[in-house]
N, C-alpha and C. Protein backbone atom coordinates (compact mmCIF):
# COMPACT_ATOMS: atom_id res chain seq x y z
N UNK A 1 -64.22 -78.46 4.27
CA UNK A 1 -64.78 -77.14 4.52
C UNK A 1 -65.07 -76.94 6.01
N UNK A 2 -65.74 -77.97 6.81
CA UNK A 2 -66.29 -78.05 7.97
C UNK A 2 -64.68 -77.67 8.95
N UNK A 3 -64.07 -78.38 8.71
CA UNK A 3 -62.03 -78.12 9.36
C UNK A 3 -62.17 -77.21 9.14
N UNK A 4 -61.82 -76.05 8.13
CA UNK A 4 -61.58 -74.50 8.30
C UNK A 4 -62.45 -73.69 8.81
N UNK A 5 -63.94 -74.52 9.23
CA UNK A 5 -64.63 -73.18 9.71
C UNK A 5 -64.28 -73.11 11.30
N UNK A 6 -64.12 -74.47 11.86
CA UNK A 6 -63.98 -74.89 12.82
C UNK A 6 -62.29 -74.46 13.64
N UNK A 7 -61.28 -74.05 12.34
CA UNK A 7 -59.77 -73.82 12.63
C UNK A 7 -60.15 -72.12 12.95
N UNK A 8 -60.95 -71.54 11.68
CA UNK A 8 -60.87 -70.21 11.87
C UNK A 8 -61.50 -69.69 13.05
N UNK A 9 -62.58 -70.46 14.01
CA UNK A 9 -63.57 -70.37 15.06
C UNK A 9 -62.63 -70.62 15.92
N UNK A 10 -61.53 -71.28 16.12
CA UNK A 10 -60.54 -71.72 16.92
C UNK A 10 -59.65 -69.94 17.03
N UNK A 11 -59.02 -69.75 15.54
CA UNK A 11 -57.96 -68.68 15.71
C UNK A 11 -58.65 -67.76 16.40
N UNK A 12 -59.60 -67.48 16.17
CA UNK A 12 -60.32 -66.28 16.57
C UNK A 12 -60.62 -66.16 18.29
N UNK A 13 -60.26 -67.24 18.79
CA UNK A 13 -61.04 -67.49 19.96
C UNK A 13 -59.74 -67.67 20.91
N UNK A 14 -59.04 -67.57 19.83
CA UNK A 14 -56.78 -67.73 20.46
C UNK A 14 -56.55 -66.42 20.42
N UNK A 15 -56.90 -65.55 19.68
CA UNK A 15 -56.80 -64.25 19.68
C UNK A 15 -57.57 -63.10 20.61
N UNK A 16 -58.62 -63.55 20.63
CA UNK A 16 -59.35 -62.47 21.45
C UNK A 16 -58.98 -63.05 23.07
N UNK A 17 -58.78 -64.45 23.42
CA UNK A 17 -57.86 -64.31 24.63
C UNK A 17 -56.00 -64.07 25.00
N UNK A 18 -55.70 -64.19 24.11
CA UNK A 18 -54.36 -63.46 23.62
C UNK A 18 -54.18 -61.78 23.71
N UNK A 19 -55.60 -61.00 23.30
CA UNK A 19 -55.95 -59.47 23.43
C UNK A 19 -56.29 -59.46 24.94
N UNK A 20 -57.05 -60.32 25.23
CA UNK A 20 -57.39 -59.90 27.10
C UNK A 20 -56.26 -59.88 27.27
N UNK A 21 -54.77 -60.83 27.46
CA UNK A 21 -54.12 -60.81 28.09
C UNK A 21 -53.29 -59.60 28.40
N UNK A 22 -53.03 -58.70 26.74
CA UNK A 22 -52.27 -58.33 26.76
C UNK A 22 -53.18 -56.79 27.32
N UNK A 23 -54.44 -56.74 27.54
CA UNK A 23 -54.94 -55.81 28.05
C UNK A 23 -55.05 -55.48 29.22
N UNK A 24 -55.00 -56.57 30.04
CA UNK A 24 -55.15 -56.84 31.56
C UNK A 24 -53.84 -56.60 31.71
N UNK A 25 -52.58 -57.01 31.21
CA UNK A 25 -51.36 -56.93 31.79
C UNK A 25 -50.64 -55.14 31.49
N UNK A 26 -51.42 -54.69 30.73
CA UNK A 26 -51.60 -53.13 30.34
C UNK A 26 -52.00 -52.43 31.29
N UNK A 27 -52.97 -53.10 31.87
CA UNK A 27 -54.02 -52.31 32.99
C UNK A 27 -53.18 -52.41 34.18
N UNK A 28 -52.03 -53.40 34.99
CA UNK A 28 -51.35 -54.01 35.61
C UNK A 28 -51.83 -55.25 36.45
N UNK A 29 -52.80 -55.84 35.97
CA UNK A 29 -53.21 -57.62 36.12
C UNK A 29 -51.82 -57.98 35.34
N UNK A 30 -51.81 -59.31 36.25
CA UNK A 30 -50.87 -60.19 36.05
C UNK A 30 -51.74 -61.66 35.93
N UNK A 31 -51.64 -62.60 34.92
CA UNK A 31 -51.94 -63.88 35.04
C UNK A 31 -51.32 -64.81 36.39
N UNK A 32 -50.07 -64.11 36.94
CA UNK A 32 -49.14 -64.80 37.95
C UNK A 32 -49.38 -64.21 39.06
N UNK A 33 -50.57 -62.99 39.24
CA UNK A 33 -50.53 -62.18 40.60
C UNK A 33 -52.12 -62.72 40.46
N UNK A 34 -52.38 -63.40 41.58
CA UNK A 34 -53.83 -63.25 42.14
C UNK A 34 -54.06 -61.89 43.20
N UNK A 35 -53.22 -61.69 44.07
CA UNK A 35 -53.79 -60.76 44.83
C UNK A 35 -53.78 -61.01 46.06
N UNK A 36 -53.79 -62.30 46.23
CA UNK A 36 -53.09 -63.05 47.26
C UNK A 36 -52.05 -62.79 48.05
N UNK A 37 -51.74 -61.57 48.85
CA UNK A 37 -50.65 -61.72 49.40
C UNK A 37 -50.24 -62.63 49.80
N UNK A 38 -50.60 -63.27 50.81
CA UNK A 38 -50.53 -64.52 51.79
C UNK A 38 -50.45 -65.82 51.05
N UNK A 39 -50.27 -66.08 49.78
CA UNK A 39 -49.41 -67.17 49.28
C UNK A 39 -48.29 -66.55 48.40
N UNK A 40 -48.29 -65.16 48.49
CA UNK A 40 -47.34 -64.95 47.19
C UNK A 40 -45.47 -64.68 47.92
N UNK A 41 -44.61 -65.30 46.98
CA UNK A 41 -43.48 -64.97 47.02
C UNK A 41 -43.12 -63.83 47.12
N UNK A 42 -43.00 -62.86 46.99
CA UNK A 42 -43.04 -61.39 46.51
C UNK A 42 -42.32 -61.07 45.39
N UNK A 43 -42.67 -62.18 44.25
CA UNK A 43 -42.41 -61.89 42.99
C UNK A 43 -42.41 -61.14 42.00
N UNK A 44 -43.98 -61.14 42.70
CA UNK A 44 -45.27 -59.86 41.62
C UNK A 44 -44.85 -58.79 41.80
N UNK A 45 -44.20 -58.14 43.04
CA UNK A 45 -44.83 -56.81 43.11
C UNK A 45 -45.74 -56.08 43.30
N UNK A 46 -46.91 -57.00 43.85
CA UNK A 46 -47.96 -56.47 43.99
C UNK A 46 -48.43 -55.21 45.33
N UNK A 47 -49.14 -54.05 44.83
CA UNK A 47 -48.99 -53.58 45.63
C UNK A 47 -50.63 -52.47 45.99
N UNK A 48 -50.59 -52.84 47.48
CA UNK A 48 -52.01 -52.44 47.87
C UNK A 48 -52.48 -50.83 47.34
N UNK A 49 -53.50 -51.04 47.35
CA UNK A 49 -54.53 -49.62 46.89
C UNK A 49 -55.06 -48.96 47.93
C-alpha cells in the first residue's frame, strides 16, 4: 500500500513539472535558453525586449 501512495506522490509530482514545462515553453521560456547571450550559440533565438 505504502509503494502506491508513494508511486502516485511521484506521478503527480512528474506531471505538474511536465505542465510547467510545457507552460513556460508556451510563454516562450526555453529550458535551453538562459538568457545568456554571452555563452549562447545562437541556437535559441533569443531575442531582447
Amino acid at each position: 500500500m505504502g509503494t502506491a501512495i508513494v508511486g502516485l506522490i511521484l506521478l503527480c509530482v512528474v506531471i505538474a513539472i511536465i505542465k510547467s514545462m510545457i507552460k513556460d515553453k508556451k510563454n516562450g521560456k526555453s529550458i535551453q535558453c538562459g538568457g545568456d547571450c554571452k555563452y549562447c550559440g545562437g541556437h535559441c533565438n533569443h531575442k531582447d525586449e
